[in-house]
C-alpha atoms as a PDB file:
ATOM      1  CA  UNK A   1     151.742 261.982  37.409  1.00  0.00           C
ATOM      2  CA  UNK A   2     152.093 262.469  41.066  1.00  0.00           C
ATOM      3  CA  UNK A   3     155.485 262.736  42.702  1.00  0.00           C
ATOM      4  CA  UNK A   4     155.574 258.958  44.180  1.00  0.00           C
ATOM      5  CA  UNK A   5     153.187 257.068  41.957  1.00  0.00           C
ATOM      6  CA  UNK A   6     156.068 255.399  39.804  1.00  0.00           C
ATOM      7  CA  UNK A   7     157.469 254.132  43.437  1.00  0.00           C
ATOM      8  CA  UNK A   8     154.052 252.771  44.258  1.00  0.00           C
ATOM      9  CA  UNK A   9     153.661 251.265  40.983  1.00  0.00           C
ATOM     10  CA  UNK A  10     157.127 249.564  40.632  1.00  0.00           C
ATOM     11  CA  UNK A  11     156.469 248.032  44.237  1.00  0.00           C
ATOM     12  CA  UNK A  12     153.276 246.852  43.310  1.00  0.00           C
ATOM     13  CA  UNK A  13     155.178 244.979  40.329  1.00  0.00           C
ATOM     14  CA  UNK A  14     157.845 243.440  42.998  1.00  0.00           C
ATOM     15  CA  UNK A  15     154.963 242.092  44.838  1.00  0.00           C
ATOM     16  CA  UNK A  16     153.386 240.331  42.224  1.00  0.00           C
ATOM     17  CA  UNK A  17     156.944 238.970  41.197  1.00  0.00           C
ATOM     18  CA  UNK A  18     156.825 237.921  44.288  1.00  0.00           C
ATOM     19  CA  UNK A  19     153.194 236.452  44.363  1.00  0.00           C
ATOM     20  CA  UNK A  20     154.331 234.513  41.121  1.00  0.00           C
ATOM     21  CA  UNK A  21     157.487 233.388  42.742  1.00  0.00           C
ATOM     22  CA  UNK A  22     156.359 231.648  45.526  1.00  0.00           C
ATOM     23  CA  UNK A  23     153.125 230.231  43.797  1.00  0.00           C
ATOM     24  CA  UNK A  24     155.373 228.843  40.905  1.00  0.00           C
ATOM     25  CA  UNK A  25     158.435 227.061  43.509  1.00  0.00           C
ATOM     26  CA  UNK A  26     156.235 225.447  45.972  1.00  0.00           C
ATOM     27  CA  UNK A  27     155.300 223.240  43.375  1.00  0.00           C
ATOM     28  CA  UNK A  28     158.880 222.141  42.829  1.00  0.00           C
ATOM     29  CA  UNK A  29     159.588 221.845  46.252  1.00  0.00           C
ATOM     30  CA  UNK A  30     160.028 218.479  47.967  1.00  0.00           C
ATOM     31  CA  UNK A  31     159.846 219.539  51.761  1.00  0.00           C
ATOM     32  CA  UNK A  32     156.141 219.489  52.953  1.00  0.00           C
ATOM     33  CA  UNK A  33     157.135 222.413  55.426  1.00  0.00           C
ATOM     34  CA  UNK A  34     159.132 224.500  52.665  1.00  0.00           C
ATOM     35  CA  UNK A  35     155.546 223.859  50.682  1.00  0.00           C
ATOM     36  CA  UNK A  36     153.889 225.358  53.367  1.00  0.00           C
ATOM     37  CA  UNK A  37     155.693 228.381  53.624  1.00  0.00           C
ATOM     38  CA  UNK A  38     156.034 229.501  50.251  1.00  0.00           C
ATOM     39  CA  UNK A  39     152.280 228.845  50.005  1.00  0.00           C
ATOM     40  CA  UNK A  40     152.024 231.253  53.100  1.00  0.00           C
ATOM     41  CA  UNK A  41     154.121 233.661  51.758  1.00  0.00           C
ATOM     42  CA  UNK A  42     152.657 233.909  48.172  1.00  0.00           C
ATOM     43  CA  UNK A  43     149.351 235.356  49.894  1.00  0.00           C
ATOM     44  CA  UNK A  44     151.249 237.427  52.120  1.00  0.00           C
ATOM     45  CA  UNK A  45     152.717 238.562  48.804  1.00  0.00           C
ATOM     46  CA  UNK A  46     149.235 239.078  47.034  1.00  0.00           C
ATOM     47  CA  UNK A  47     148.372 240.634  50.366  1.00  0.00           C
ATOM     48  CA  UNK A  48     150.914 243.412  50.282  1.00  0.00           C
ATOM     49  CA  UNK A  49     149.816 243.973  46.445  1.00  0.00           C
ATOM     50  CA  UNK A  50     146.894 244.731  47.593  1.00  0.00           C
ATOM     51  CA  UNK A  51     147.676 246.971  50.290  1.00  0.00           C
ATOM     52  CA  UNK A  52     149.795 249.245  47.958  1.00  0.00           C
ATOM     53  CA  UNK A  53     147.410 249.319  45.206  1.00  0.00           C
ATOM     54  CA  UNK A  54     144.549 250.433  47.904  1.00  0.00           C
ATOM     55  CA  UNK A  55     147.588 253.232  48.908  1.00  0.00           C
ATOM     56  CA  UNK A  56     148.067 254.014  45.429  1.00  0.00           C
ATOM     57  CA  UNK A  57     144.240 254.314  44.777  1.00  0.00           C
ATOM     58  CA  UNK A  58     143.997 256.262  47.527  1.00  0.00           C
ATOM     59  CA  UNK A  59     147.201 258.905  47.323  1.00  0.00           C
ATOM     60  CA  UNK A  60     146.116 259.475  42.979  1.00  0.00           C
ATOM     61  CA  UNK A  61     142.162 260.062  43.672  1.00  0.00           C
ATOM     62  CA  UNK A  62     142.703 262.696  46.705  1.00  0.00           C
ATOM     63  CA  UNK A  63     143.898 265.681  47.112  1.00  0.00           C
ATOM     64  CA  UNK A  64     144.090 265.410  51.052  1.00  0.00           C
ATOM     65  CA  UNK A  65     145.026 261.792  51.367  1.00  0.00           C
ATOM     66  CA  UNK A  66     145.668 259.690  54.767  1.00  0.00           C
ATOM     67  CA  UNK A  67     147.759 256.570  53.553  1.00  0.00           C
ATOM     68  CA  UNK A  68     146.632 254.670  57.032  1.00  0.00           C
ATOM     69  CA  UNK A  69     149.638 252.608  57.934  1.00  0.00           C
ATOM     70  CA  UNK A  70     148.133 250.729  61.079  1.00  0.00           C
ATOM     71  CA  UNK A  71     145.032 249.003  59.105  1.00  0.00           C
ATOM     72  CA  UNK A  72     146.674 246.318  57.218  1.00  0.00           C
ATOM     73  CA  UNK A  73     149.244 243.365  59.420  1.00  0.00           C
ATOM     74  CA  UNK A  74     149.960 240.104  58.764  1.00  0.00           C
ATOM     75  CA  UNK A  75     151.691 237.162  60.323  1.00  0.00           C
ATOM     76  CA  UNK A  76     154.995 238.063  62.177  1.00  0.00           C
ATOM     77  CA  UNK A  77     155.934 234.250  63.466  1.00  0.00           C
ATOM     78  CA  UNK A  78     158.945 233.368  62.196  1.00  0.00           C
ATOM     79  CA  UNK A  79     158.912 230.300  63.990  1.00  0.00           C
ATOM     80  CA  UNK A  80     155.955 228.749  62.630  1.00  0.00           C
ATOM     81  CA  UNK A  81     157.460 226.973  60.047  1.00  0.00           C
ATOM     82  CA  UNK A  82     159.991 225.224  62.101  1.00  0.00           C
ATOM     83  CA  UNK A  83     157.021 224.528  64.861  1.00  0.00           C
ATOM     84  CA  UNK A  84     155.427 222.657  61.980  1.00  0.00           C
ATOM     85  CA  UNK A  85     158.721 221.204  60.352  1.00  0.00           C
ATOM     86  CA  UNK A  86     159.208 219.296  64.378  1.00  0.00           C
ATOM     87  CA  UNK A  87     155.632 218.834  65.196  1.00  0.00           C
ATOM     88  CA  UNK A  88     155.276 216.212  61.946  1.00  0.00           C
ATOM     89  CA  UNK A  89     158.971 214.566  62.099  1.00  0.00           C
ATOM     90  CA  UNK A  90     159.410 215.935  58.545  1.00  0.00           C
ATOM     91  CA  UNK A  91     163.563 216.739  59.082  1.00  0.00           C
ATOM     92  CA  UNK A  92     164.602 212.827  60.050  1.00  0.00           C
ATOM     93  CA  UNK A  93     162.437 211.963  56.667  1.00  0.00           C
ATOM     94  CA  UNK A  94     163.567 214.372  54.233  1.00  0.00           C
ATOM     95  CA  UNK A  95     167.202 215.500  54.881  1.00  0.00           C
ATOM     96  CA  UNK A  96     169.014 214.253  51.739  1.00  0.00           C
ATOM     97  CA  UNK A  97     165.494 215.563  49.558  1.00  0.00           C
ATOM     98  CA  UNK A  98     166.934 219.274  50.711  1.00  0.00           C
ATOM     99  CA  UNK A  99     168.913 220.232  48.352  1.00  0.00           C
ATOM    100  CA  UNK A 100     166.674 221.147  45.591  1.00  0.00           C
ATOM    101  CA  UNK A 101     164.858 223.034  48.517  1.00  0.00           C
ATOM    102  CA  UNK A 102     168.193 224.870  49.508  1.00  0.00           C
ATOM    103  CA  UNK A 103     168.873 226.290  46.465  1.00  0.00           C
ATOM    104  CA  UNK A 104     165.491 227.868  46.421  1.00  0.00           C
ATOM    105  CA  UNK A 105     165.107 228.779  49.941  1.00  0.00           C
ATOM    106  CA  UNK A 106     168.623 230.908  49.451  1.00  0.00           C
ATOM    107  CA  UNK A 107     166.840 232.881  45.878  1.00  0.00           C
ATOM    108  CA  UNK A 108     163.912 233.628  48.806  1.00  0.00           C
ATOM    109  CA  UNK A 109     165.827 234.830  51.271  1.00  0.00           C
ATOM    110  CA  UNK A 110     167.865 237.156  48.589  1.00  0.00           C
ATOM    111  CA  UNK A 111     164.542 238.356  46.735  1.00  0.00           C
ATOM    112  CA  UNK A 112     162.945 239.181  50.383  1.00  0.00           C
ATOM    113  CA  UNK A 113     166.620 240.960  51.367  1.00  0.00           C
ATOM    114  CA  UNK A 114     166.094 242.826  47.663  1.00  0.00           C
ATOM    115  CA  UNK A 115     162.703 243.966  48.737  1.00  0.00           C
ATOM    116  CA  UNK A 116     163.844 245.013  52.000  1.00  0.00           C
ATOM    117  CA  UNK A 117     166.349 247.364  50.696  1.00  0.00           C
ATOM    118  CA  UNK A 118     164.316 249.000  48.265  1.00  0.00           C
ATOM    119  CA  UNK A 119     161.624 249.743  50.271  1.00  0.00           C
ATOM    120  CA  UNK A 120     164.725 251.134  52.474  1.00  0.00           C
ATOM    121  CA  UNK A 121     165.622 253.064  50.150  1.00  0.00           C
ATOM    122  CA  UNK A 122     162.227 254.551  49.244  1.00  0.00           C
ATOM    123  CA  UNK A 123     161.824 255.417  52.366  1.00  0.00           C
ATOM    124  CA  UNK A 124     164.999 257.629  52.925  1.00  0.00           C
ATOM    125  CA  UNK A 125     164.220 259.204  49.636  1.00  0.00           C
ATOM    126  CA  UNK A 126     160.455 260.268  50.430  1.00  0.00           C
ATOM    127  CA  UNK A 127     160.167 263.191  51.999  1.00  0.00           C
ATOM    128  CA  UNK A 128     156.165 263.269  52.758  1.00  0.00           C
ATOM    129  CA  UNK A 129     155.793 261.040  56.218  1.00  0.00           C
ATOM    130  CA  UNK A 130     152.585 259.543  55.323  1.00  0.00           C
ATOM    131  CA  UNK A 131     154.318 257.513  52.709  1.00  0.00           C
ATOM    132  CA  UNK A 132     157.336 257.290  54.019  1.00  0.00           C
ATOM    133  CA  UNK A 133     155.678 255.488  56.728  1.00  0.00           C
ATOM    134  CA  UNK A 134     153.905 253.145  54.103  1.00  0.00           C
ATOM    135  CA  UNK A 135     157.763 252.315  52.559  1.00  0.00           C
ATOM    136  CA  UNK A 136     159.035 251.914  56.176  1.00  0.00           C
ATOM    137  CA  UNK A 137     156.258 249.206  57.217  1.00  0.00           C
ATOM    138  CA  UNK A 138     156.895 247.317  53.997  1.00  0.00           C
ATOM    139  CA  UNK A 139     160.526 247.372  54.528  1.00  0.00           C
ATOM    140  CA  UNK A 140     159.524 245.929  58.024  1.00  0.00           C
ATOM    141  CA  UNK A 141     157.352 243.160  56.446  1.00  0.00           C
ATOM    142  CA  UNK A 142     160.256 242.318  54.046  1.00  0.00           C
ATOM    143  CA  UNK A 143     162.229 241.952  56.606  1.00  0.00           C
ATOM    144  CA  UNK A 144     160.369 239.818  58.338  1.00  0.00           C
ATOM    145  CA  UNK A 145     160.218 237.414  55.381  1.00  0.00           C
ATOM    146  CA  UNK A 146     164.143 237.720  55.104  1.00  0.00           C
ATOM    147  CA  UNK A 147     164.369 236.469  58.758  1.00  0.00           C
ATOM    148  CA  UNK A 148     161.699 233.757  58.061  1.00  0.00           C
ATOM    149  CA  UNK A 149     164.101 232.482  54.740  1.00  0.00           C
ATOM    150  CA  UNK A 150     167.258 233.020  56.201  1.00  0.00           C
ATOM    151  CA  UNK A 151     166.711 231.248  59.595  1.00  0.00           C
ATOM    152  CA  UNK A 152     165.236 227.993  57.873  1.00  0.00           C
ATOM    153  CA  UNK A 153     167.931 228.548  55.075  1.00  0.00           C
ATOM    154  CA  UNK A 154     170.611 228.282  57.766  1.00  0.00           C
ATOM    155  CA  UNK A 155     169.114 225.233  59.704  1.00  0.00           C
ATOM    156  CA  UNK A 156     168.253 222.936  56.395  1.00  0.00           C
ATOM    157  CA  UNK A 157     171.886 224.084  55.746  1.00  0.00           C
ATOM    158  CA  UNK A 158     173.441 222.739  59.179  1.00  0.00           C
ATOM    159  CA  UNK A 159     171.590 219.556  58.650  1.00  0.00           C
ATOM    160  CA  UNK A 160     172.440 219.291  55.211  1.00  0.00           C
ATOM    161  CA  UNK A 161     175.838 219.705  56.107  1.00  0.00           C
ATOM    162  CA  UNK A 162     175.912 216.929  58.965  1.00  0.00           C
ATOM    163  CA  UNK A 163     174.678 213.956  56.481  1.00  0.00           C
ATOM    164  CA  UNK A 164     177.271 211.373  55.849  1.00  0.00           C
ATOM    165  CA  UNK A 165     178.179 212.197  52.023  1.00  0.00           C
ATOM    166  CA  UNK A 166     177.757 209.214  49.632  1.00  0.00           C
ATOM    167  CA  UNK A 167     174.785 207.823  51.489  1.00  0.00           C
END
C-alpha cells in the first residue's frame, strides 16, 4: 500500500456520503430553491468522487505520477441559489415551510465544514506537494460549499426569525 492511498480512499468514502446525503434530503425538502441546491451539490459531490478516484488511479498505477490539480473545477457561485430563491418569489411563499429545511441546511453546512477540515488536515500532514495540492483544492471546494450552506442557513434563519409566532 502506498503512503497516501488510505487518505485517498477514506475521502473518496466522504464524498459518496456526501453524494448520498444530498440525493436522499432534497427529497424531504419543502423549499423549491433548497431542492435545487442539494440537487446541485449531490453532483458536485459525485463530481469530486470522481476526481479523487481518477487521482487515486493515477498516484497507485505510476511510478512517476502528476496528480494535475488545474483539470477538474466546478461551480464557485455562491449566490446562485439566492439569485434563484428572488428571481421566482419563493421566500414570501414558503417562510413558515422552513423549518424542516433549517434543520437540514445547518447538518449541510456542518458536514461541508467537516470536509473542509479534513482535507485541512490532510493537507498539513502530506508532505509530497503534488498531493498536497490535490487535499488543498478539495479543502477549497469544501469550503466553498460551507459558504454556500452557511450563507442561506443564516438568511432562512433571519427570516425565520422575523415571522409573527403563532401564525
Amino acid at each position: 500500500m502506498k503512503p497516501y492511498e488510505q487518505i485517498f480512499k477514506y475521502a473518496m468514502q466522504m464524498e459518496m456520503d456526501g453524494y448520498n446525503f444530498y440525493n436522499e434530503k432534497s427529497a424531504s425538502l419543502n423549499n423549491p430553491t433548497s431542492v435545487k441546491m442539494f440537487q446541485s451539490l449531490a453532483e458536485a459531490e459525485k463530481d469530486h468522487y470522481k476526481y479523487l478516484e481518477n487521482q487515486l488511479k493515477n498516484y497507485l498505477h505510476t511510478d512517476s505520477y502528476d496528480l494535475d490539480v488545474d483539470n477538474f473545477d466546478f461551480f464557485e457561485d455562491t449566490n446562485e441559489f439566492e439569485i434563484i430563491g428572488d428571481s421566482e418569489h419563493l421566500d414570501d411563499t414558503l417562510k413558515e415551510s422552513d423549518t424542516p429545511d433549517l434543520t437540514i441546511l445547518r447538518m449541510a453546512y456542518l458536514i461541508e465544514r467537516d470536509y473542509k477540515e479534513f482535507y485541512q488536515k490532510a493537507a498539513e500532514d502530506i508532505e509530497d506537494e503534488k498531493i498536497k495540492a490535490v487535499f488543498e483544492k478539495l479543502a477549497k471546494w469544501e469550503q466553498g460549499h460551507e459558504t454556500l450552506f452557511k450563507g442561506e442557513y443564516d438568511r432562512r434563519m433571519k427570516e425565520y426569525m422575523s415571522l409573527p409566532w403563532g401564525g
